[in-house]
PDB file of N, CA and C in Angstrom:
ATOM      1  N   UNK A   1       3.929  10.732 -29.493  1.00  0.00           N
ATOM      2  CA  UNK A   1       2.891  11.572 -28.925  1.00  0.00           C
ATOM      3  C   UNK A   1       1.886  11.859 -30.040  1.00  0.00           C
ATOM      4  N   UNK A   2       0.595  11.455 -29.539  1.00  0.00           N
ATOM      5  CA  UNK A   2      -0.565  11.717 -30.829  1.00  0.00           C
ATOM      6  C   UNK A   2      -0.266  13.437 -31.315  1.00  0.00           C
ATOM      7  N   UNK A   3      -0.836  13.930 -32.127  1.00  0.00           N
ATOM      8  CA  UNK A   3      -1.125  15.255 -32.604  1.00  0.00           C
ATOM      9  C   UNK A   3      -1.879  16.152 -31.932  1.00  0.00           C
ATOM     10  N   UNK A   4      -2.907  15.457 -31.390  1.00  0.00           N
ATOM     11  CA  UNK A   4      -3.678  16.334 -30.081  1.00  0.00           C
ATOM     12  C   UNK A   4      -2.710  17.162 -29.418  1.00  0.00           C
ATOM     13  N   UNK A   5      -2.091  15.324 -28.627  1.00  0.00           N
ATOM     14  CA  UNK A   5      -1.198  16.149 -27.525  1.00  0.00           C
ATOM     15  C   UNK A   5      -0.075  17.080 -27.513  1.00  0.00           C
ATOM     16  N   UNK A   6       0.309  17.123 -28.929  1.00  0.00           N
ATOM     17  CA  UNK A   6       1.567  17.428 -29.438  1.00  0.00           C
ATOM     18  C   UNK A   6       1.308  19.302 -29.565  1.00  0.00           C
ATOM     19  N   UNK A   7      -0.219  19.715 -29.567  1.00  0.00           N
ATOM     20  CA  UNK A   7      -0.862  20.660 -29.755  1.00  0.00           C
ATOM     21  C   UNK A   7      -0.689  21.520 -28.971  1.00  0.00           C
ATOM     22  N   UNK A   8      -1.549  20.389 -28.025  1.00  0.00           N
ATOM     23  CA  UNK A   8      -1.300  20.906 -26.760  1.00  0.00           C
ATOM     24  C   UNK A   8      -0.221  21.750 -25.319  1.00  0.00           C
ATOM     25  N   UNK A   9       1.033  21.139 -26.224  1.00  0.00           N
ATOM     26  CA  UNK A   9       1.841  21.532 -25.537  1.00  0.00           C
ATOM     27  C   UNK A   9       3.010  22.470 -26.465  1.00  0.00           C
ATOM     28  N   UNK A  10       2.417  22.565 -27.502  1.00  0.00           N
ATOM     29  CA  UNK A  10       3.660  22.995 -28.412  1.00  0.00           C
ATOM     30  C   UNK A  10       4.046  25.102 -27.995  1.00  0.00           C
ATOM     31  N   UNK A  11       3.216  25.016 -26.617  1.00  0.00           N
ATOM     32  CA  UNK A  11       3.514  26.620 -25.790  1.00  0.00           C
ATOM     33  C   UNK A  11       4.038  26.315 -25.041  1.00  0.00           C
ATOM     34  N   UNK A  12       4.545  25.052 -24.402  1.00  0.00           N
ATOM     35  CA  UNK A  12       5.070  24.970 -23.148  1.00  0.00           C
ATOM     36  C   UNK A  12       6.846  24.828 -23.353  1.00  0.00           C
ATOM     37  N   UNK A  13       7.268  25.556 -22.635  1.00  0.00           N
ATOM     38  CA  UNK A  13       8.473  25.966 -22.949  1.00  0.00           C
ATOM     39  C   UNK A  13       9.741  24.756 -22.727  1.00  0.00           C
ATOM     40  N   UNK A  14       9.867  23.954 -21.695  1.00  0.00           N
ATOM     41  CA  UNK A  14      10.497  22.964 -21.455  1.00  0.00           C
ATOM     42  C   UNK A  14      10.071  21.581 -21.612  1.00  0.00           C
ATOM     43  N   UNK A  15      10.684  20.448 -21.480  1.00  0.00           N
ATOM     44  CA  UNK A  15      10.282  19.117 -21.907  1.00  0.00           C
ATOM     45  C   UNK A  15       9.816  19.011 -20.281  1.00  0.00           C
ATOM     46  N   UNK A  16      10.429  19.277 -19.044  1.00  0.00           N
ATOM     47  CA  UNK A  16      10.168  19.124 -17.962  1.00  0.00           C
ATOM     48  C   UNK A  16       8.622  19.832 -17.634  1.00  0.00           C
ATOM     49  N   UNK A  17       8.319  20.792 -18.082  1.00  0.00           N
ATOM     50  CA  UNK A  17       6.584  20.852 -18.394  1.00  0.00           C
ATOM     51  C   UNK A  17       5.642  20.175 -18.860  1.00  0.00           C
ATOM     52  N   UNK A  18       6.694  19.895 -19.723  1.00  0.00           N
ATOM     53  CA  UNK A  18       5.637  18.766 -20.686  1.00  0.00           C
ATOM     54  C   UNK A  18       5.505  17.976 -20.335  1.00  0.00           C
ATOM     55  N   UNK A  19       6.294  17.019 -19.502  1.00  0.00           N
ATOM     56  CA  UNK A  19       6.232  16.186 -18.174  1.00  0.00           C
ATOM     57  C   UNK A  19       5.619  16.255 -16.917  1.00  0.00           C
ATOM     58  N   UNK A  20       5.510  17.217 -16.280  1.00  0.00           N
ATOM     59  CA  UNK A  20       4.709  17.392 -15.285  1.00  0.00           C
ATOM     60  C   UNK A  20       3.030  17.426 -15.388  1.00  0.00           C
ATOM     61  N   UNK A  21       2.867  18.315 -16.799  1.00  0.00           N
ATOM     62  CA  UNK A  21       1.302  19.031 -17.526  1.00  0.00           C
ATOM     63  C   UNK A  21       1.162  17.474 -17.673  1.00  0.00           C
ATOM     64  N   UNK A  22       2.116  16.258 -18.534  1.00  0.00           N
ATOM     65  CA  UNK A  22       1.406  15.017 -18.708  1.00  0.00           C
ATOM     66  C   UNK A  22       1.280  14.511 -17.748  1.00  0.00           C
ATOM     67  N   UNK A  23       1.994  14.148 -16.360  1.00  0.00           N
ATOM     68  CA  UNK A  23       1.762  13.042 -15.171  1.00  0.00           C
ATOM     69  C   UNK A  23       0.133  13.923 -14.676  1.00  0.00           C
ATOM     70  N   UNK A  24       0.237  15.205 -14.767  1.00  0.00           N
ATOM     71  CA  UNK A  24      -1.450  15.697 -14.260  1.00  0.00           C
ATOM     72  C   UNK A  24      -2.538  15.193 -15.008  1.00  0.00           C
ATOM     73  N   UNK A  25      -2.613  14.954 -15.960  1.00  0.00           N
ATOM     74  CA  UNK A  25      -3.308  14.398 -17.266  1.00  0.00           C
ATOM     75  C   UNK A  25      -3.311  12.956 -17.136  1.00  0.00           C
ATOM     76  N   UNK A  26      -2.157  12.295 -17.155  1.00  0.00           N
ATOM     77  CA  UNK A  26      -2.204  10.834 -16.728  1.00  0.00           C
ATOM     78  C   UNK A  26      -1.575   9.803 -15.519  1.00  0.00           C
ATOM     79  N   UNK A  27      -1.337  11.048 -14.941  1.00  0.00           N
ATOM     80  CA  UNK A  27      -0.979   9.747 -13.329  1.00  0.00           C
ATOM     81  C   UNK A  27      -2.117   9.345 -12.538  1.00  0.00           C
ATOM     82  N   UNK A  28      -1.566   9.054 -11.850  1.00  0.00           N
ATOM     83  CA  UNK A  28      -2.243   8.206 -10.898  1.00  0.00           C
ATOM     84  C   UNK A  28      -2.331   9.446  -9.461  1.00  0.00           C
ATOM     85  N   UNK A  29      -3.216   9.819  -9.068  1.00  0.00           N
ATOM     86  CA  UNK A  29      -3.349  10.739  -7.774  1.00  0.00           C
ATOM     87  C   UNK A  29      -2.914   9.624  -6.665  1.00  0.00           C
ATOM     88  N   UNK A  30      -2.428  10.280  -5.813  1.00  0.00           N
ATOM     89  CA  UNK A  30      -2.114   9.773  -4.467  1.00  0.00           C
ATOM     90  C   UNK A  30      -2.939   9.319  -3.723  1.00  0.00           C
ATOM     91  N   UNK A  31      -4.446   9.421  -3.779  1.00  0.00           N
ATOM     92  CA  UNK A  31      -5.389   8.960  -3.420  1.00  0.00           C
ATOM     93  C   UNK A  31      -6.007   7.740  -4.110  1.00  0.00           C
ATOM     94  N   UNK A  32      -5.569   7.570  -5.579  1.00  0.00           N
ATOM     95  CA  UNK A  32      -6.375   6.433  -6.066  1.00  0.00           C
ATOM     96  C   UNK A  32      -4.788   5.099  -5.836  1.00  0.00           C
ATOM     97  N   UNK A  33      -3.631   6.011  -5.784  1.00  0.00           N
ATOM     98  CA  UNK A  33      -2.757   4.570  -5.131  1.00  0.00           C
ATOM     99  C   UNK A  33      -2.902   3.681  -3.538  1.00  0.00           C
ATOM    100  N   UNK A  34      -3.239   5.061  -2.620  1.00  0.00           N
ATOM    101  CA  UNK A  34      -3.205   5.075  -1.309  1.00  0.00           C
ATOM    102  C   UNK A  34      -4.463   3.637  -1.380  1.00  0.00           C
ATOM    103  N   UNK A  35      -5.649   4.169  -2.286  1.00  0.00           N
ATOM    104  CA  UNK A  35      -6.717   2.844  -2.513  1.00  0.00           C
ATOM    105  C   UNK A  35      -6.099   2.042  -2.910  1.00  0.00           C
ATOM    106  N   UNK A  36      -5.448   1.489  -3.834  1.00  0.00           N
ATOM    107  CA  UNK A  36      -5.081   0.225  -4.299  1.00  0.00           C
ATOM    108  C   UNK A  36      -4.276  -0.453  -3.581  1.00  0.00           C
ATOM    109  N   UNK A  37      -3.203   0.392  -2.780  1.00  0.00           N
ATOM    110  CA  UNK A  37      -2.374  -0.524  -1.727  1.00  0.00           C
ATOM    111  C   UNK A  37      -3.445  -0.889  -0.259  1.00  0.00           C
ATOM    112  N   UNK A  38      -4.748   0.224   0.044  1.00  0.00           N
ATOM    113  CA  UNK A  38      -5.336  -0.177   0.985  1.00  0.00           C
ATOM    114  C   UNK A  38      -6.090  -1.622   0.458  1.00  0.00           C
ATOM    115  N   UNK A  39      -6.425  -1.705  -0.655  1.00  0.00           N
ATOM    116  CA  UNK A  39      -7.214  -3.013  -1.123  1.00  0.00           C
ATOM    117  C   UNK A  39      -6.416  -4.100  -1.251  1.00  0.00           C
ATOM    118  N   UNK A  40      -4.748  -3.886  -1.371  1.00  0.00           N
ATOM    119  CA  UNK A  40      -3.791  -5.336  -1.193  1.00  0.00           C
ATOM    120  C   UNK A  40      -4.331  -5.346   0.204  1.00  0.00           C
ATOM    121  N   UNK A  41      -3.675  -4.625   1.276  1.00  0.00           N
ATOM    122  CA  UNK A  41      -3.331  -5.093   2.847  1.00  0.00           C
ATOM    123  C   UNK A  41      -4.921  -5.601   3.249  1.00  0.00           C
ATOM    124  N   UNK A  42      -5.852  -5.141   2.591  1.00  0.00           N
ATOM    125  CA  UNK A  42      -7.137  -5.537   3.427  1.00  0.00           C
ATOM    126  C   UNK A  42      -7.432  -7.390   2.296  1.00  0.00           C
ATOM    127  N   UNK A  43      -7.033  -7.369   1.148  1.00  0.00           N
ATOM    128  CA  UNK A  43      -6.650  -8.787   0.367  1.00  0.00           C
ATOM    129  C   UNK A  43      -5.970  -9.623   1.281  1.00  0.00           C
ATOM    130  N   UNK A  44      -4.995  -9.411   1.675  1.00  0.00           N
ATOM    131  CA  UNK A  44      -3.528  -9.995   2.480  1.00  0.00           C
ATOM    132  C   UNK A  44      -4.300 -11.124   3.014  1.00  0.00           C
ATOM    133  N   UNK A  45      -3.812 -12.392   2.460  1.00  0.00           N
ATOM    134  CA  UNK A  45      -3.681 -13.834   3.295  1.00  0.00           C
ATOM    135  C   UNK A  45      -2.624 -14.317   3.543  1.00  0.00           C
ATOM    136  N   UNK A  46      -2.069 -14.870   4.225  1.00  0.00           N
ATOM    137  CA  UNK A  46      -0.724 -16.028   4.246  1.00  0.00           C
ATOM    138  C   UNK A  46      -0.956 -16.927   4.052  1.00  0.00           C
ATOM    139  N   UNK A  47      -0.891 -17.523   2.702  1.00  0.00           N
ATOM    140  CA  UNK A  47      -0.971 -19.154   2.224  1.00  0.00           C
ATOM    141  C   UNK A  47      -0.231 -20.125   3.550  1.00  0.00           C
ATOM    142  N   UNK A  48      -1.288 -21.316   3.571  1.00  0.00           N
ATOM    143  CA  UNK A  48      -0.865 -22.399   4.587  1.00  0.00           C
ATOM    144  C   UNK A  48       0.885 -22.590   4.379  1.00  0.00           C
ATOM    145  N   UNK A  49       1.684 -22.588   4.707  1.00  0.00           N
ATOM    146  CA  UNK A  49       2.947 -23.692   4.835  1.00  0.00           C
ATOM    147  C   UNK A  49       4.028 -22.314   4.119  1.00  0.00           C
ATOM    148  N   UNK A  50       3.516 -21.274   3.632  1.00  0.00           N
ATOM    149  CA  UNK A  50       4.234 -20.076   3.327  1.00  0.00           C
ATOM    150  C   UNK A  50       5.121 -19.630   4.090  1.00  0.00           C
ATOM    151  N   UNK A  51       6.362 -18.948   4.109  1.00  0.00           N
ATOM    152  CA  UNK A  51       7.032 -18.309   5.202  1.00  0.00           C
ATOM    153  C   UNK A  51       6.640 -17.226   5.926  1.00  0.00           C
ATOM    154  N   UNK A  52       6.657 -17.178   6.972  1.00  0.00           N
ATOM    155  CA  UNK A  52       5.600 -15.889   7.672  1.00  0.00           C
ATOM    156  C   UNK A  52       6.632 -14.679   7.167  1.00  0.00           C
ATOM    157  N   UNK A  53       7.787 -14.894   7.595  1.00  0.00           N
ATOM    158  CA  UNK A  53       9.085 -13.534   7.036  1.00  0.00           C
ATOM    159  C   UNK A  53       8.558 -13.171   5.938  1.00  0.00           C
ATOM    160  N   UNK A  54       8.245 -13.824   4.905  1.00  0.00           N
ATOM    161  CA  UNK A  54       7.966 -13.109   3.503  1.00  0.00           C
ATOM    162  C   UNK A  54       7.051 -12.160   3.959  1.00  0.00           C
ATOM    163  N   UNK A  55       5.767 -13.180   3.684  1.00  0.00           N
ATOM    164  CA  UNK A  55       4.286 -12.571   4.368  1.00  0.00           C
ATOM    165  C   UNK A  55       4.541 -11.189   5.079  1.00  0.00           C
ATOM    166  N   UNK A  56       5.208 -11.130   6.125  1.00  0.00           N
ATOM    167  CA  UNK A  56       4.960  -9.562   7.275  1.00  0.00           C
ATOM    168  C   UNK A  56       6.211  -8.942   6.228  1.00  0.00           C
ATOM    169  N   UNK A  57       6.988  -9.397   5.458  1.00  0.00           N
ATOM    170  CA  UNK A  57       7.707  -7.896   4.943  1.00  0.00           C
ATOM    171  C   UNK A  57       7.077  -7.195   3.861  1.00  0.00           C
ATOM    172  N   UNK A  58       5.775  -8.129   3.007  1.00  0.00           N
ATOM    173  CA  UNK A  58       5.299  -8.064   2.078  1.00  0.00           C
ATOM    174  C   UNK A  58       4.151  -6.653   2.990  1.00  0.00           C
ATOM    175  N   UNK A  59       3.711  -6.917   3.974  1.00  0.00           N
ATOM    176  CA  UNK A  59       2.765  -5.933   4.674  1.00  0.00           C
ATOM    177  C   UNK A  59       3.477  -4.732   4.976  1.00  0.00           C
ATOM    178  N   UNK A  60       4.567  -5.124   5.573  1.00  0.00           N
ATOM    179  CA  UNK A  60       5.467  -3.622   5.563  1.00  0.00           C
ATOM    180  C   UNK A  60       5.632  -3.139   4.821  1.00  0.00           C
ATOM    181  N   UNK A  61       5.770  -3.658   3.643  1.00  0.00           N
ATOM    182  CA  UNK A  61       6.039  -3.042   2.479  1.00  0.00           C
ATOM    183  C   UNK A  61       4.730  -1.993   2.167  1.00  0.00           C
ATOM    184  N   UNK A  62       3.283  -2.205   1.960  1.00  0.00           N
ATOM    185  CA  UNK A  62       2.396  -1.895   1.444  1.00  0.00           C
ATOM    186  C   UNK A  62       2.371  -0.627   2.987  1.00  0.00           C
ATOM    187  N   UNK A  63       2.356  -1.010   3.996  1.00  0.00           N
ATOM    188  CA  UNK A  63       2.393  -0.137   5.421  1.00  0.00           C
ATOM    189  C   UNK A  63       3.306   1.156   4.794  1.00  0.00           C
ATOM    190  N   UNK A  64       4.420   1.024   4.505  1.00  0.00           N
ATOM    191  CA  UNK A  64       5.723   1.829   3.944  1.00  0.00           C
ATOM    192  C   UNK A  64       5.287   2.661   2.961  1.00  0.00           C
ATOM    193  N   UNK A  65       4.544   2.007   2.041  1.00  0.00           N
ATOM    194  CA  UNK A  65       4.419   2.816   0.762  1.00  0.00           C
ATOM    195  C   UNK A  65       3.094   3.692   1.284  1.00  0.00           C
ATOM    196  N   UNK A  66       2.075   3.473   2.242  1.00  0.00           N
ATOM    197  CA  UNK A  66       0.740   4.167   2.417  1.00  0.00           C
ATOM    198  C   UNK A  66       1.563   5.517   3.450  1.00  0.00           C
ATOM    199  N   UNK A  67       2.383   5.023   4.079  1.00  0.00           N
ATOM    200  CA  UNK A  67       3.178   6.522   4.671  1.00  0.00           C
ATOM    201  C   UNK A  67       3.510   7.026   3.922  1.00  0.00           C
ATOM    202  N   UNK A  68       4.361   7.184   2.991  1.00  0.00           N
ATOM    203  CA  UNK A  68       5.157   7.482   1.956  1.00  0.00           C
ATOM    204  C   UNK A  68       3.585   8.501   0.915  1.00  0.00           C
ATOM    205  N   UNK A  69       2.647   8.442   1.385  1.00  0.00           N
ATOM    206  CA  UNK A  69       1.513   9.002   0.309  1.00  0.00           C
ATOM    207  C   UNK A  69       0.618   9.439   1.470  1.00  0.00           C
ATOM    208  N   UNK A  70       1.037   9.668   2.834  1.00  0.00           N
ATOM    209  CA  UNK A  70       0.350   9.868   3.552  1.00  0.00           C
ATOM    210  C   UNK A  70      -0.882   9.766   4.293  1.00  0.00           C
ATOM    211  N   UNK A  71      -0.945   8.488   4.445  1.00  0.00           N
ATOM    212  CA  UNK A  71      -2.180   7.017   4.679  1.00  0.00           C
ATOM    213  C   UNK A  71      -1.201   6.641   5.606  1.00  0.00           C
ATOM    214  N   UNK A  72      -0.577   7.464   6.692  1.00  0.00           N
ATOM    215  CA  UNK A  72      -0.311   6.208   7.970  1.00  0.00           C
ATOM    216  C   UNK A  72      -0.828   5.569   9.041  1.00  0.00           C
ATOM    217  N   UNK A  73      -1.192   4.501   9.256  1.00  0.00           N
ATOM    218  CA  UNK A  73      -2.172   3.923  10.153  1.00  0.00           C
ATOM    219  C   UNK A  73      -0.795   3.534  11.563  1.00  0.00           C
ATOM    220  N   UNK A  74      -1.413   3.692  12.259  1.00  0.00           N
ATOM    221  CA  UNK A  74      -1.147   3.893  13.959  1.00  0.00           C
ATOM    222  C   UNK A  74      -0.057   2.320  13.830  1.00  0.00           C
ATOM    223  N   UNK A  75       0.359   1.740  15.177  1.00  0.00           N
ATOM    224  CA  UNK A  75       1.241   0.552  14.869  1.00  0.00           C
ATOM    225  C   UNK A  75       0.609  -0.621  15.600  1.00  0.00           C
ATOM    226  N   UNK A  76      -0.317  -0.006  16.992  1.00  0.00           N
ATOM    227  CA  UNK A  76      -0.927  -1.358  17.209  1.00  0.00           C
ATOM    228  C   UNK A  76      -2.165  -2.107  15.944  1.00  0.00           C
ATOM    229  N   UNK A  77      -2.383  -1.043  14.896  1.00  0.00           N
ATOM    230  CA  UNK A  77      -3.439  -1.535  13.994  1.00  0.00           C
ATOM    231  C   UNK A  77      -2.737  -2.182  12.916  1.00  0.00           C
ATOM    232  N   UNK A  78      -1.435  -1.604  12.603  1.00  0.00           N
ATOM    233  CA  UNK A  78      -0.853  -3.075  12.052  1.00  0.00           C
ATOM    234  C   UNK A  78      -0.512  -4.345  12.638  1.00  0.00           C
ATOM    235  N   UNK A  79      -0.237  -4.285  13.777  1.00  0.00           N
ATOM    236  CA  UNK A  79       0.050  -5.678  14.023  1.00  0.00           C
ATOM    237  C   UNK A  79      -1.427  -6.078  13.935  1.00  0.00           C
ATOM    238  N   UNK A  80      -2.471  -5.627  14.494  1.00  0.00           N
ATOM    239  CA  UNK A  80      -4.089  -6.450  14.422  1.00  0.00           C
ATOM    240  C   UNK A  80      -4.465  -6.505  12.968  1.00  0.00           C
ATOM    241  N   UNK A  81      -4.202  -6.285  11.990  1.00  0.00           N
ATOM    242  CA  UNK A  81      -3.958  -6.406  10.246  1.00  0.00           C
ATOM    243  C   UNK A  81      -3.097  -7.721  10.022  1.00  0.00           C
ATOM    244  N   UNK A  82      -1.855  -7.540  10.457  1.00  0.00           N
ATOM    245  CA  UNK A  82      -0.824  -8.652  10.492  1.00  0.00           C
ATOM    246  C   UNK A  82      -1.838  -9.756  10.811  1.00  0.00           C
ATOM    247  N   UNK A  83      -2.286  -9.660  12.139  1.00  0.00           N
ATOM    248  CA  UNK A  83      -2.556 -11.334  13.054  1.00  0.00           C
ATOM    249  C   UNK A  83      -3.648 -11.629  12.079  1.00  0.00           C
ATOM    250  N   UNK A  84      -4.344 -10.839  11.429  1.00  0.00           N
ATOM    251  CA  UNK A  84      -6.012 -11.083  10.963  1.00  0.00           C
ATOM    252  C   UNK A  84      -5.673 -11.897   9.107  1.00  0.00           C
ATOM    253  N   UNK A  85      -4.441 -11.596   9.168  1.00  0.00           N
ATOM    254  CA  UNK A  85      -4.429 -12.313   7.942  1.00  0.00           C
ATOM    255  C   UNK A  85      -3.429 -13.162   7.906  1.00  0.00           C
ATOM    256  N   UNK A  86      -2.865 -14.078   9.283  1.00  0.00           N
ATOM    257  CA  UNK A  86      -2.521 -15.302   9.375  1.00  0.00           C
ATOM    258  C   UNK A  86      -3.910 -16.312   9.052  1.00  0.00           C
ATOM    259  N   UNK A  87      -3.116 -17.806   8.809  1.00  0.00           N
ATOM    260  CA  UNK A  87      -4.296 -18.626   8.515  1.00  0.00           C
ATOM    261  C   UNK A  87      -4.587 -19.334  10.026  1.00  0.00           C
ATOM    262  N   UNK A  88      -4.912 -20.474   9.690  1.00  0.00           N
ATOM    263  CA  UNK A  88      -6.312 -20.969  11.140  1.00  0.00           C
ATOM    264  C   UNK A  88      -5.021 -21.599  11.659  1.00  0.00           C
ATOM    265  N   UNK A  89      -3.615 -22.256  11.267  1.00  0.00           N
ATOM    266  CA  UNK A  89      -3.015 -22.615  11.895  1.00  0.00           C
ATOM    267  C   UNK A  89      -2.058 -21.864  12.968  1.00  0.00           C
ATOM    268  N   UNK A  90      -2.090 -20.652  12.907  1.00  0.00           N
ATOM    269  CA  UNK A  90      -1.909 -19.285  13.423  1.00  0.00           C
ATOM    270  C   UNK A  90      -2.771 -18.814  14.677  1.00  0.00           C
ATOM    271  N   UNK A  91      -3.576 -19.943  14.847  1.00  0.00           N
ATOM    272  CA  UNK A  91      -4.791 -19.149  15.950  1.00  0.00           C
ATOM    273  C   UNK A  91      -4.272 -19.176  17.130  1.00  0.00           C
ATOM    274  N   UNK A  92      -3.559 -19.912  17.717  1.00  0.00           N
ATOM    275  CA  UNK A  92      -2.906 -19.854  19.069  1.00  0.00           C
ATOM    276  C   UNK A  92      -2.247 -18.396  18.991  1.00  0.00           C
ATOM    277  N   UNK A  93      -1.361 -18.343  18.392  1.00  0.00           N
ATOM    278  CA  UNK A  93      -0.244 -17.502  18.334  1.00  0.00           C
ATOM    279  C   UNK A  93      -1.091 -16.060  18.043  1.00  0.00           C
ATOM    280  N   UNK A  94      -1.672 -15.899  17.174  1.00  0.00           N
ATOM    281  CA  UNK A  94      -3.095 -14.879  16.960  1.00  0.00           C
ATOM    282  C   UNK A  94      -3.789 -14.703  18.780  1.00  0.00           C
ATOM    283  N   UNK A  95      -3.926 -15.615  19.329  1.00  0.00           N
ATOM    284  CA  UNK A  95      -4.826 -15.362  20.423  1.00  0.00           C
ATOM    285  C   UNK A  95      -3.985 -15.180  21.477  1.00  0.00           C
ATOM    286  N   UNK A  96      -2.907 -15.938  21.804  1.00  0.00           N
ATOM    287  CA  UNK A  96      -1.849 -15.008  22.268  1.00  0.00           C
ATOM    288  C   UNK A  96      -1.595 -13.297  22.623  1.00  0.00           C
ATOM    289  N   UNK A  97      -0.813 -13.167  20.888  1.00  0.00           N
ATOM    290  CA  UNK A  97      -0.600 -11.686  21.059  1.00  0.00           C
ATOM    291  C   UNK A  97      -2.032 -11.021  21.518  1.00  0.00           C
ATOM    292  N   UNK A  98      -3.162 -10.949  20.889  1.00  0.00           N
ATOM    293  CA  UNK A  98      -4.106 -10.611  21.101  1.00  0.00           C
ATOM    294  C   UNK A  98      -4.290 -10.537  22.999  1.00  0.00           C
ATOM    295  N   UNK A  99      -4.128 -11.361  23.999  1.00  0.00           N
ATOM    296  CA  UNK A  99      -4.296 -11.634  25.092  1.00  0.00           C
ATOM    297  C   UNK A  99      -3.333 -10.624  25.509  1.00  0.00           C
ATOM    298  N   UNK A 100      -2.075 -10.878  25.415  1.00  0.00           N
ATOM    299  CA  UNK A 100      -0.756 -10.457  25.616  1.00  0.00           C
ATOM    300  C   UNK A 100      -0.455  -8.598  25.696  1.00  0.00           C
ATOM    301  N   UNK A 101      -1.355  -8.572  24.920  1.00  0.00           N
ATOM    302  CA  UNK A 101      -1.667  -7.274  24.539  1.00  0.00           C
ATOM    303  C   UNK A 101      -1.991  -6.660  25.386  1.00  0.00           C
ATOM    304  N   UNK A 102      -3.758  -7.087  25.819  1.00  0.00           N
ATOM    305  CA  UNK A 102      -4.708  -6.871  26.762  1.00  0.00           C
ATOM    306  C   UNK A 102      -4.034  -6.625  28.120  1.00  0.00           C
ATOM    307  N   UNK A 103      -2.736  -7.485  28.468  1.00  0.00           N
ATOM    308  CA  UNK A 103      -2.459  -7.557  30.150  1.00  0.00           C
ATOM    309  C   UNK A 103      -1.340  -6.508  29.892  1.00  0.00           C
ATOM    310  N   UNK A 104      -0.911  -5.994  29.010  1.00  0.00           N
ATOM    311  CA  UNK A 104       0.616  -4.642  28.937  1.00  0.00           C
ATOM    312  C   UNK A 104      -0.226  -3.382  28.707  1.00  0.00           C
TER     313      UNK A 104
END
């Protein structure tokens, strides 16, 4: 710990202060993660010939963690996230659910 910081805290009574006073000082807010996982899922492609299983657990995953920080988006807007970042060989199956949708 530089000398600054060492200054800084040399009133604070526990190491668990000194821990908390630092994650305020240097974490990451819940809002600038909630952005970075919104900028993967809106990134999200499925490489041609990739396994789709990977692909949609890899989205759940990022879906999971934006609840978890309180960024939950509704469930028919993930699946329209999901279909939008299959590739062109996906378009049937994309236009499908999409249809499929429309008549339930």
């Amino acid at each position: 710990m530089s000398s600054t910081l060492q200054l800084q805290h040399q009133s604070f009574e526990t190491a668990a202060a000194i821990m908390v006073n630092l994650e305020e000082l240097f974490g990451e807010t819940d809002r600038s993660v909630r952005f970075k996982i919104m900028t993967k899922l809106m990134a999200s492609r499925m490489t041609e010939g990739s396994p789709v299983h990977e692909h949609v657990l890899e989205m759940i995953n990022h879906f999971n963690e934006l609840e978890m920080l309180g960024g939950g988006i509704e469930d028919d807007i993930k699946v329209d996230m999901v279909l939008h970042t299959l590739p062109k060989s996906y378009e049937n199956f994309r236009l499908n659910a999409i249809m499929g949708k429309k008549k339930g």
